[in-house]
Every structure is written in C-alpha cells, then in structure tokens.
C-alpha atoms as a PDB file:
ATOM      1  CA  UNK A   1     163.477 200.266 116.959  1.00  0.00           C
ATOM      2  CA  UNK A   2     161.019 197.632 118.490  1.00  0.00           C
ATOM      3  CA  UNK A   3     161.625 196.731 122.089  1.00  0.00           C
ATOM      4  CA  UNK A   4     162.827 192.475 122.278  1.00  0.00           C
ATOM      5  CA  UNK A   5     164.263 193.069 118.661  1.00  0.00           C
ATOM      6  CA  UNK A   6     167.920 193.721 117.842  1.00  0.00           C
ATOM      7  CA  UNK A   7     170.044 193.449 114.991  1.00  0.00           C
ATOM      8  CA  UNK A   8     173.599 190.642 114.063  1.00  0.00           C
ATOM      9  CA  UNK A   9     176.302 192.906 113.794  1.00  0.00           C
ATOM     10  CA  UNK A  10     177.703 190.641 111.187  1.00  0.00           C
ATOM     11  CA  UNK A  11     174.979 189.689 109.310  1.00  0.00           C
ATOM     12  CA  UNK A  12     172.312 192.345 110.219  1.00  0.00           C
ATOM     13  CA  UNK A  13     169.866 189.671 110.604  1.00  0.00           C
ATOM     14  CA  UNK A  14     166.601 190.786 112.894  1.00  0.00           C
ATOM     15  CA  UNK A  15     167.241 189.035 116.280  1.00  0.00           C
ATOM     16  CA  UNK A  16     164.426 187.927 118.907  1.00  0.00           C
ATOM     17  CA  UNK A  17     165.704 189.511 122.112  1.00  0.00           C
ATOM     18  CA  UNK A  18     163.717 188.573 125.600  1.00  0.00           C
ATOM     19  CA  UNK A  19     162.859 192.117 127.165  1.00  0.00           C
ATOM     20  CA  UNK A  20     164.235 193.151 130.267  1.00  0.00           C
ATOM     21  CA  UNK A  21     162.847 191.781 133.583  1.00  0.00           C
ATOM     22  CA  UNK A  22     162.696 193.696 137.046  1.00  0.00           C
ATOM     23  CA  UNK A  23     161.610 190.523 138.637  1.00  0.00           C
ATOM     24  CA  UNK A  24     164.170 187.596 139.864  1.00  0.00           C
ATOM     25  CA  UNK A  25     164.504 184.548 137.506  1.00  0.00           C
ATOM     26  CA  UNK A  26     162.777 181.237 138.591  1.00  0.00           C
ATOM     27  CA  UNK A  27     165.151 179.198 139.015  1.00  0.00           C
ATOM     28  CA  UNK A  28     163.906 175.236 138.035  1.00  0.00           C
ATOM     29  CA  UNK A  29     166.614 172.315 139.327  1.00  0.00           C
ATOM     30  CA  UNK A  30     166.597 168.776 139.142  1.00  0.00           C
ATOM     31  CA  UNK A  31     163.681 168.346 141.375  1.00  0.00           C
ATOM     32  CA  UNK A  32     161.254 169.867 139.048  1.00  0.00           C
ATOM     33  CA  UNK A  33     161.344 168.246 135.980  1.00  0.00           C
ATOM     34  CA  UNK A  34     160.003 169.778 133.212  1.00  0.00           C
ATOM     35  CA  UNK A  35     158.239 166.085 131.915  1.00  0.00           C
ATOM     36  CA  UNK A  36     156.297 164.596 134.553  1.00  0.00           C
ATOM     37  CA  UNK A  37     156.779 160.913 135.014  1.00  0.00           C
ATOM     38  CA  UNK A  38     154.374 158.560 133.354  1.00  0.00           C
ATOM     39  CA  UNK A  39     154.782 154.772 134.205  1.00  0.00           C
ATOM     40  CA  UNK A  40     155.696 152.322 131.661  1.00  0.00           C
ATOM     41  CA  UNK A  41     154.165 149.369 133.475  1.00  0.00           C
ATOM     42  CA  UNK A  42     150.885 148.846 131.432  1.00  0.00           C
ATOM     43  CA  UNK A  43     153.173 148.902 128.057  1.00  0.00           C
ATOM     44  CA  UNK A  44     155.952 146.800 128.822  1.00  0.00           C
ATOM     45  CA  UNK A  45     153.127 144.089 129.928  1.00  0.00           C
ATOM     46  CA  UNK A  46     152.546 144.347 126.339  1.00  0.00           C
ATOM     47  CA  UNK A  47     155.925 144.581 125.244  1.00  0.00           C
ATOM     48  CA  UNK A  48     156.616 141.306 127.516  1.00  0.00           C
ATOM     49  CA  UNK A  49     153.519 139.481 125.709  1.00  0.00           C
ATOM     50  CA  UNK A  50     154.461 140.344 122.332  1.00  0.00           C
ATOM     51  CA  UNK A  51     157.997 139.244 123.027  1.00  0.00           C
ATOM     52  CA  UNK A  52     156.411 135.646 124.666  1.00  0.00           C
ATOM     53  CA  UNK A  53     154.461 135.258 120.974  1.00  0.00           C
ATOM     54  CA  UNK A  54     157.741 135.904 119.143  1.00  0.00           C
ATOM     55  CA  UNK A  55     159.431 133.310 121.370  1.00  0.00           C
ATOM     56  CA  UNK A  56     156.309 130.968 120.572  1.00  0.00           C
ATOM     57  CA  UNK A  57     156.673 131.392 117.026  1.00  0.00           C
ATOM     58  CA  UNK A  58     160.421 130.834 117.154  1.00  0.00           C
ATOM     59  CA  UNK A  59     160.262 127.003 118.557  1.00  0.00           C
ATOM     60  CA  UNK A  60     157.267 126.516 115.817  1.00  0.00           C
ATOM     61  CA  UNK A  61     160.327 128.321 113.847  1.00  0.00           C
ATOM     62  CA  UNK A  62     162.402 125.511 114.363  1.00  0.00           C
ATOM     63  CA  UNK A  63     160.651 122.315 114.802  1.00  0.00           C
ATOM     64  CA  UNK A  64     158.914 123.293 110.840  1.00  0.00           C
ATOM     65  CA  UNK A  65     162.633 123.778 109.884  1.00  0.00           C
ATOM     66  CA  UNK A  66     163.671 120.623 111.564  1.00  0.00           C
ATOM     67  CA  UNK A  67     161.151 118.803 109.643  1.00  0.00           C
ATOM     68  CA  UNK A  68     161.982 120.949 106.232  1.00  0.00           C
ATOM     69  CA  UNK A  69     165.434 119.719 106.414  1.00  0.00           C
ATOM     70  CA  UNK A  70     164.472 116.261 107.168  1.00  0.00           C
ATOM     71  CA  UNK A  71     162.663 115.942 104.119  1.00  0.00           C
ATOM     72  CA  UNK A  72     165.034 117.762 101.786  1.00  0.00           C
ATOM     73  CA  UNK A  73     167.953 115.529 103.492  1.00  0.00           C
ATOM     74  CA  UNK A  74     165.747 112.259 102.347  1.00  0.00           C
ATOM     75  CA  UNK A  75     165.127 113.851  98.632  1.00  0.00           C
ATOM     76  CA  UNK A  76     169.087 114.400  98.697  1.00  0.00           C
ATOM     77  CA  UNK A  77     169.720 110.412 100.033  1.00  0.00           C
ATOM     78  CA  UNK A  78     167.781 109.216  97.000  1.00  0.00           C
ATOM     79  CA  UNK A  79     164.535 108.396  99.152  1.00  0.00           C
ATOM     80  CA  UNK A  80     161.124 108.423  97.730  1.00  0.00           C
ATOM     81  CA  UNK A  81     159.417 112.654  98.839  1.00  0.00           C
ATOM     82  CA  UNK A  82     155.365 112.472  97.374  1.00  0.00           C
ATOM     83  CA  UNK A  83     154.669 116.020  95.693  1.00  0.00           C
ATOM     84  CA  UNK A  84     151.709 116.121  98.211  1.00  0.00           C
ATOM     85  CA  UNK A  85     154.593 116.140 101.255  1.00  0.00           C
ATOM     86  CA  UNK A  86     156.499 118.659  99.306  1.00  0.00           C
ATOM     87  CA  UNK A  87     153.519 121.302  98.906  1.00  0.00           C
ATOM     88  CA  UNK A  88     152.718 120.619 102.539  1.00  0.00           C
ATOM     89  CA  UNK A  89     156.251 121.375 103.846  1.00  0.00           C
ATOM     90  CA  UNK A  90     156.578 124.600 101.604  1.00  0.00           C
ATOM     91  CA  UNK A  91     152.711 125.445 102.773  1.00  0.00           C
ATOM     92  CA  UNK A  92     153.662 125.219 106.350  1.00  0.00           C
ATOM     93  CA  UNK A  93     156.908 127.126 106.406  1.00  0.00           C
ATOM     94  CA  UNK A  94     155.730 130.293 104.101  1.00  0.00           C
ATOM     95  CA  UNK A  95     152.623 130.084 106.676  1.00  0.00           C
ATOM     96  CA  UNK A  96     155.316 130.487 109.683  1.00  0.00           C
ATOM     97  CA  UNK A  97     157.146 132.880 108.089  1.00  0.00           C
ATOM     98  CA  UNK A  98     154.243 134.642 107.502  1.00  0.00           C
ATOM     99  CA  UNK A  99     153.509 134.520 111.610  1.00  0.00           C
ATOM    100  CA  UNK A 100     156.571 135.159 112.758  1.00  0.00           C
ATOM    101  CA  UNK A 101     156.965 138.725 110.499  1.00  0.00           C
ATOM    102  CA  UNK A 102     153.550 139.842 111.551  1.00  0.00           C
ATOM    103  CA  UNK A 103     154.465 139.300 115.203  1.00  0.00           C
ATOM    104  CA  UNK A 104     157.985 140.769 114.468  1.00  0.00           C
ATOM    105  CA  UNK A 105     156.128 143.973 113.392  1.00  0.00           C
ATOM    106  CA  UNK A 106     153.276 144.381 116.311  1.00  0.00           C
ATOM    107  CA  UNK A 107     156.365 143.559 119.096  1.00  0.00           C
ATOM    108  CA  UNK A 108     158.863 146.032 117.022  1.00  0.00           C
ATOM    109  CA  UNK A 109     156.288 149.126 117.830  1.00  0.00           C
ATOM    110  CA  UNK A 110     155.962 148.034 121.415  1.00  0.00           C
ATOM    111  CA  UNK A 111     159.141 148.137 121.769  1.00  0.00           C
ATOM    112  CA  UNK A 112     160.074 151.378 120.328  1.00  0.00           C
ATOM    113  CA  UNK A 113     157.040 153.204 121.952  1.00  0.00           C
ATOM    114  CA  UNK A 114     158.262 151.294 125.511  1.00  0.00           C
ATOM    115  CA  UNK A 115     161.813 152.570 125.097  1.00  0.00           C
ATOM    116  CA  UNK A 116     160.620 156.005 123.749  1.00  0.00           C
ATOM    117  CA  UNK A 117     158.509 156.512 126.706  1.00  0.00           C
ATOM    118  CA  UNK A 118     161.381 155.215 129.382  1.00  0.00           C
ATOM    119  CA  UNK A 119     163.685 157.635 127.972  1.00  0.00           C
ATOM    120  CA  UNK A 120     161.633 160.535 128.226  1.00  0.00           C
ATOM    121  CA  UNK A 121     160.993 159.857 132.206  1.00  0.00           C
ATOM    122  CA  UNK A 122     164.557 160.237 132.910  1.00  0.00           C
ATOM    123  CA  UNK A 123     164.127 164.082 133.179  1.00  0.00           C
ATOM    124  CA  UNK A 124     161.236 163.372 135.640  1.00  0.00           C
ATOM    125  CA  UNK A 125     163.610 161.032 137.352  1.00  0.00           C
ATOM    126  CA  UNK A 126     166.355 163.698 138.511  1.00  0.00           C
ATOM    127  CA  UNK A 127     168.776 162.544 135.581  1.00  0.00           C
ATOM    128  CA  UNK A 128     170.573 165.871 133.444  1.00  0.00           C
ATOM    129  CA  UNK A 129     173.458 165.939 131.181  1.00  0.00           C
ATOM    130  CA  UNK A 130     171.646 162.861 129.168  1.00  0.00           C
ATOM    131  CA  UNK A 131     174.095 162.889 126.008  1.00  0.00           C
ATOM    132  CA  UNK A 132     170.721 161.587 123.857  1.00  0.00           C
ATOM    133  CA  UNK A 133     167.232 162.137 123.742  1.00  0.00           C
ATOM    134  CA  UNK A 134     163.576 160.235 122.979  1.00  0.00           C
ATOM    135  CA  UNK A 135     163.587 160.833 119.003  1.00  0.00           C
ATOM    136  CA  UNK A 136     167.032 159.035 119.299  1.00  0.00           C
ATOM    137  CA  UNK A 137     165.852 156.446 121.430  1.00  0.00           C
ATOM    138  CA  UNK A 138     163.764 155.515 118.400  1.00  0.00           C
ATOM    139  CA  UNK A 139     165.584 156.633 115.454  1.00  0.00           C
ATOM    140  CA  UNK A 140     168.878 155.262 116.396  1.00  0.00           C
ATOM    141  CA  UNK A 141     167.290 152.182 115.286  1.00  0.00           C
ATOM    142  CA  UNK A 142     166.418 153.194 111.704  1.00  0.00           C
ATOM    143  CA  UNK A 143     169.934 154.465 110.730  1.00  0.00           C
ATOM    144  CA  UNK A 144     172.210 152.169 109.098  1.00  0.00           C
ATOM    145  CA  UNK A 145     175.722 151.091 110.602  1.00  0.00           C
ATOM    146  CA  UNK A 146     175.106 153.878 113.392  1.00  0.00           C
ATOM    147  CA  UNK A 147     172.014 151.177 114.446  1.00  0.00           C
ATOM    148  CA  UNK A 148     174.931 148.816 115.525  1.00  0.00           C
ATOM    149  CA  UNK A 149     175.238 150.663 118.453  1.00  0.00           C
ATOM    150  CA  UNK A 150     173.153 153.739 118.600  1.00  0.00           C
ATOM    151  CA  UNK A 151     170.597 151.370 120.553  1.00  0.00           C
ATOM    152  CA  UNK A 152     172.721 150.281 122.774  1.00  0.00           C
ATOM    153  CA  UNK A 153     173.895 153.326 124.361  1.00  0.00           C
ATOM    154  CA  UNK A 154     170.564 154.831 124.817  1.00  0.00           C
ATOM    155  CA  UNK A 155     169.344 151.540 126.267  1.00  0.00           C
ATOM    156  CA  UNK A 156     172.419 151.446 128.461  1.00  0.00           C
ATOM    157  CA  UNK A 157     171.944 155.156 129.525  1.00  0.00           C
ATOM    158  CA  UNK A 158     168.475 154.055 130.103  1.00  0.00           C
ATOM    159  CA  UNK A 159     169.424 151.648 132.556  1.00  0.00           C
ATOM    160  CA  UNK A 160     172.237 153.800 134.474  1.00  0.00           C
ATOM    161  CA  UNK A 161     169.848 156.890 134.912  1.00  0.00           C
ATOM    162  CA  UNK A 162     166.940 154.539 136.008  1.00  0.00           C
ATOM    163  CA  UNK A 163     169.086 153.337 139.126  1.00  0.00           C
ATOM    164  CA  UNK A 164     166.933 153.837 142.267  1.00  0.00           C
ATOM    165  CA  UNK A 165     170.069 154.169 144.264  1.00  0.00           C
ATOM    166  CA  UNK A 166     170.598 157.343 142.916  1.00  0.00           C
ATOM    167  CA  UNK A 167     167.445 158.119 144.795  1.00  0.00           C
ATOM    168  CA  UNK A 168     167.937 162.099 145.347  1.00  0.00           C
ATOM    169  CA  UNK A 169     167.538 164.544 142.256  1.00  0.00           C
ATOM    170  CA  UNK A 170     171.433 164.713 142.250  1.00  0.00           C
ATOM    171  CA  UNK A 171     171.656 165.807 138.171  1.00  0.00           C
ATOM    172  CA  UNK A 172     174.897 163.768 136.570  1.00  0.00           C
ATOM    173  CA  UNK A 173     175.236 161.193 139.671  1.00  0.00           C
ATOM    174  CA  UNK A 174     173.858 158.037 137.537  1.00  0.00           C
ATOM    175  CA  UNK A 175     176.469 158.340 135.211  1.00  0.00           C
ATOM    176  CA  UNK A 176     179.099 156.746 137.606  1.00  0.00           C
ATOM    177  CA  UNK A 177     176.800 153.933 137.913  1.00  0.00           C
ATOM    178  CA  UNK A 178     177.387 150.346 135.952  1.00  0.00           C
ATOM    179  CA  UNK A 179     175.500 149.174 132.980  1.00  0.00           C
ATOM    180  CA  UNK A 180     174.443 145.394 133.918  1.00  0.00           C
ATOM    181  CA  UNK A 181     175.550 142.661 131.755  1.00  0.00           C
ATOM    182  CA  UNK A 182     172.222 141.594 131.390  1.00  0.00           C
ATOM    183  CA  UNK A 183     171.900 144.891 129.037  1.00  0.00           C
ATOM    184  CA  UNK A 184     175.358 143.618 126.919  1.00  0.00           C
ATOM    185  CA  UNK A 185     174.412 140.244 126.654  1.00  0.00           C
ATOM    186  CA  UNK A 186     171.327 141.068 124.873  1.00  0.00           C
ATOM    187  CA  UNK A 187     172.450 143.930 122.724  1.00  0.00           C
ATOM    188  CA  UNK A 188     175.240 140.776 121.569  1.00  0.00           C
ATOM    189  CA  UNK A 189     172.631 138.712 120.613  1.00  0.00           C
ATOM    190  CA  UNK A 190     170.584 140.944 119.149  1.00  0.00           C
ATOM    191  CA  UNK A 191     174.023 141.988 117.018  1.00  0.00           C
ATOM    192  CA  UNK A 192     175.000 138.437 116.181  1.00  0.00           C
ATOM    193  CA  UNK A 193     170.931 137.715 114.959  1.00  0.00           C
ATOM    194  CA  UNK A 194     170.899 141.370 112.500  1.00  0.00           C
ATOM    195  CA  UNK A 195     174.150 139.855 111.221  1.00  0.00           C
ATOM    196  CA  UNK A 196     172.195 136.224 110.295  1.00  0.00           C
ATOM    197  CA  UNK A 197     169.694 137.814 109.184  1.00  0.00           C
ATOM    198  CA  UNK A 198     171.238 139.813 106.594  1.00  0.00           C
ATOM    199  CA  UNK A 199     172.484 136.456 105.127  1.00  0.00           C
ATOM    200  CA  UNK A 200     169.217 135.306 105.173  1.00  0.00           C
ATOM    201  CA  UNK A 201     167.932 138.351 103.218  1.00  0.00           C
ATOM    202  CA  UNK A 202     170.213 137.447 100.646  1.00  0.00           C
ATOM    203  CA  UNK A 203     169.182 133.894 100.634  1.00  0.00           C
ATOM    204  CA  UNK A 204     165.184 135.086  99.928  1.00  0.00           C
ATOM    205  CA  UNK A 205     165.918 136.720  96.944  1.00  0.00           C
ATOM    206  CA  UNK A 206     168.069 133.628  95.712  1.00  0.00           C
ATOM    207  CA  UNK A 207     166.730 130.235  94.342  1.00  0.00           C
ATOM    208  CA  UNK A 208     168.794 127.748  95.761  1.00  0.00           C
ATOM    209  CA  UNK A 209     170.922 126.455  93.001  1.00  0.00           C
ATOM    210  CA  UNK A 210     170.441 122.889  94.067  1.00  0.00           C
ATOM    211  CA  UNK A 211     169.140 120.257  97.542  1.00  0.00           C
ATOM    212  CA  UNK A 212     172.602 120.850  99.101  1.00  0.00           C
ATOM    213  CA  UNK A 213     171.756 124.725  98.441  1.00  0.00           C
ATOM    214  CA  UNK A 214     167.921 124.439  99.933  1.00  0.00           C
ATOM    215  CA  UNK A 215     169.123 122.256 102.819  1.00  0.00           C
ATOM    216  CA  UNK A 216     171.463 125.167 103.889  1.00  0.00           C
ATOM    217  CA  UNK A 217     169.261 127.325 103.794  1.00  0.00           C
ATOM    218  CA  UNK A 218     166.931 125.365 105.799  1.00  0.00           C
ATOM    219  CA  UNK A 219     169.866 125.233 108.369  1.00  0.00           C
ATOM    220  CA  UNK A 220     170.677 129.026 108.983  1.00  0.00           C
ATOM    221  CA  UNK A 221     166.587 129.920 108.938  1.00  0.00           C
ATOM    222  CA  UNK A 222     166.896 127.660 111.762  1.00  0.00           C
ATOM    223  CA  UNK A 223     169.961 128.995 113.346  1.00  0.00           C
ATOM    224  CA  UNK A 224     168.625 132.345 113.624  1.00  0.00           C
ATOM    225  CA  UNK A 225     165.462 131.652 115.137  1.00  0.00           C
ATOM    226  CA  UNK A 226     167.449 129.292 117.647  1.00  0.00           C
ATOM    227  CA  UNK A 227     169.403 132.467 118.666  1.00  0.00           C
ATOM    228  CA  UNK A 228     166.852 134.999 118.537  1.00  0.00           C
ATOM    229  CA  UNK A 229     164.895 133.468 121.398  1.00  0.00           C
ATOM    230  CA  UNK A 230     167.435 133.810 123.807  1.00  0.00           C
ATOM    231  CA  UNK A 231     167.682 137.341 122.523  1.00  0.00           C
ATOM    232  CA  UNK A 232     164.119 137.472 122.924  1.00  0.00           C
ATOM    233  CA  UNK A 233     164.142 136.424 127.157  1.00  0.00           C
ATOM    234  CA  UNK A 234     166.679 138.589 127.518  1.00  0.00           C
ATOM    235  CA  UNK A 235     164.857 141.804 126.060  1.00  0.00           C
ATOM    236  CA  UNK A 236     161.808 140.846 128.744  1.00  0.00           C
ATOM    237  CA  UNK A 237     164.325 140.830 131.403  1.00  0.00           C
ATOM    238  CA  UNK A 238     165.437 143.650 129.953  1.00  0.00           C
ATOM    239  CA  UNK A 239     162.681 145.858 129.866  1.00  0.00           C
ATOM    240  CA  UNK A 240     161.182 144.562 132.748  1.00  0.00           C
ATOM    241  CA  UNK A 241     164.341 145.173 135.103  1.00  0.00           C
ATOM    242  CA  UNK A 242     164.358 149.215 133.481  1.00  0.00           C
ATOM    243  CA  UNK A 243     160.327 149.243 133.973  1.00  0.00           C
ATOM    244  CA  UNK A 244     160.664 147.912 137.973  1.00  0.00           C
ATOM    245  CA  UNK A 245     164.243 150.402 138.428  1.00  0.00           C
ATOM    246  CA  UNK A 246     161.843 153.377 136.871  1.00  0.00           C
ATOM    247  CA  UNK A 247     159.201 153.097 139.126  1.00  0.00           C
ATOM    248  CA  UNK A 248     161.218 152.405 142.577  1.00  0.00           C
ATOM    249  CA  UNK A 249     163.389 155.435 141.753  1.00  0.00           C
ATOM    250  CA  UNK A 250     160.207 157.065 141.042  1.00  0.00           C
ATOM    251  CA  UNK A 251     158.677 156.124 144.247  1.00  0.00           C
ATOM    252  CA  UNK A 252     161.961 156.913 146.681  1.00  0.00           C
ATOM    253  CA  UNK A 253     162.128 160.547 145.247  1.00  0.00           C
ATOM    254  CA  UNK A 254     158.281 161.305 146.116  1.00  0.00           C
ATOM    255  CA  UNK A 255     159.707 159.859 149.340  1.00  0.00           C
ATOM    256  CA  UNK A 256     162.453 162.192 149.347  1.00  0.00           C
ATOM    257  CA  UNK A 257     160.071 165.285 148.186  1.00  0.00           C
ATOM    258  CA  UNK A 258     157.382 164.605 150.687  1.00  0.00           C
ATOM    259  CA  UNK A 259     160.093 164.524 153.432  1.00  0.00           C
ATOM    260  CA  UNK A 260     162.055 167.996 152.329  1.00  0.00           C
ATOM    261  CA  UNK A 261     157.934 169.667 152.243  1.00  0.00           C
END
C-alpha cells in the first residue's frame, strides 16, 4: 500500500491521507490572516459616484414624471394635449428610463465588487467564526426570497466585524458588537423599493387600459424613484462608514503588531 493513501472501511473508497510529520505543527491564529488586507477606499469612491448619478437621475426621475402626469391629468380634464407634446413626453421618459437602467447596472457591479472585497478583509481584520463568506456576499443577492435578507446579514456582519474597537485580533469578539441603524434603515428602504418595483414590472408589460390607468402608473414610477434616493444616501453612508471602520481597524492592529514585535 502507498504511503498518504488509505482505504473507507465502509465504502472502500481510496482516501488522501497527509503523511506523518516529525516536525511540530505551525500553528497560524488570528493575527496572521491567511488574506492580506486590501483597502476598499479607491472603489467605494466609485461606488459613492455611481450612487450620486443614480440619485441625479432619480430627481430627473421625478420632475419628467411630474410633468407626464400633468399632461395625462389635462388629456383626462378634457383639455386640448397636441400629438407633438405627446411624442415629446413619451420621448423624454423612455430616454430617462433608459439613463436611469444603464446607471442602475454600472452602480449594481460597484457595489457587489465593493461589498465582495469588504467581506473578504474581515479575515485580515482578526474576525473568525464569520457564519458567511465573499461568494455569499454577492450571491445572496441573486437568489430569490432568500435575497430579502441574505444581504442584509452579510452587510450587517460586515459592519460588526469592521468595528475598530475591537482593535486586537481577538477571533469571535465583534460579534457582541451592535449593528447601527444606519445599516437597517437602508436595508428597509431598499426592501420597501424591490417591493415597488415588482409592481412596476408588472405595469411594463401591461398597456394601461385607459388615462386613469396611465396616470397611475405615472404616479408609482414616481413613487419609487422618490424612495429610492433616500435609499440611495443611505447606501453612501453606508459604504462609506464600513470603508472608514475597515481601514482604522486596519491601522490600530498594525499598531498593535508593531508594538507586540
């Protein structure tokens, strides 16, 4: 029998044994992580941009659906609408709509690539016994129902194991720290938009039966972009506040390392 190879006594599969060592384990703990720390600061200026455009687009959003409704309401009251205002007010709304999905898209990868790269420094950062891990900090997203709050608890766990209080490589001490409301208010925002939204899918692939029907429309398209830029500030608060917590916790334990040397 090959040395490193044994055999299941159940099954009698063929299985991969390490050989036998005469020389003491290395023994790795939470001050040398295995992932070396890699600062999110350059990408969540970008995140923070993208997120400024999507705001932009949002009050362009709402003053074209403003104006929209307007005219539908005066087509509904009987008043005189030219075809030539008509075109022009159907123009200018596909043309924001257009906008505001491209920028959607662009600030969407950001994001994910931001939150995939914060998660991963939390290793580097002293932090075990993390109950996720950075393929979920993306694909949590991607997986119906579970994406209602799959994101949340990696963002939140995100935030608790980025606390620069927790400044020595202490393993599980960040999880008795306090997600900050900041982190819930936006996730709640971000819940109650998905939720518009899906109405508003249903309304694109439906021809409004009527004005009254049209006008409503108008109305929620409007509703949701009101709420999404709130949502929007609070994700660059967000992940500017985990960005800043990252890199002081970052910079106390080289503190801490260069002290203990």
């Amino acid at each position: 029998m090959k040395r490193g190879v044994e055999f299941c006594t159940e099954c009698g599969a063929r299985v991969a044994t390490t050989p036998e060592s005469t020389s003491p384990p290395t023994v790795q703990g939470p001050s040398q992580p295995s992932v070396a720390f890699s600062s999110c600061r350059l990408l969540a200026r970008f995140v923070v941009v993208a997120l400024l455009v999507v705001i932009i687009t949002d009050v362009v959003a709402v003053f074209s659906g403003i104006a929209e409704v307007g005219l539908v309401s005066r087509m509904i009251n009987g008043e005189f609408v030219t075809l030539e205002e008509a075109e022009a007010s159907d123009d200018r709304q596909a043309a924001v709509a257009v906008a505001q999905l491209a920028v959607l898209i662009v600030t969407a990868i950001l994001f994910l690539v931001w939150i995939y790269r914060a998660y991963r420094n939390l290793s580097a950062l002293g932090a075990s016994g993390l109950e996720y891990s950075g393929k979920w900090a993306v694909g949590g997203w991607f997986i119906p129902i579970m994406n209602f709050w799959r994101p949340y608890q990696v963002t939140a766990e995100i935030w608790k194991a980025s606390d620069p209080d927790c400044n020595e490589p202490e393993g599980e001490a960040w999880q008795t720290t306090s997600v900050s409301p900041l982190v819930k208010f936006w996730w709640a925002l971000w819940i109650i938009g998905g939720m518009i939204g899906g109405i508003l899918l249903r309304f694109a692939f439906q021809e409004p039966e009527d004005l009254e029907a049209f006008r409503t429309r108008g109305v929620v398209f409007m509703v949701a972009d009101v709420i999404d830029i709130p949502a929007a500030i609070l994700a660059i608060l967000v992940v500017w506040y985990i960005t800043n917590r990252q890199e002081e916790k970052n910079r106390r334990l080289q503190r801490v390392t260069l002290g203990r040397s």
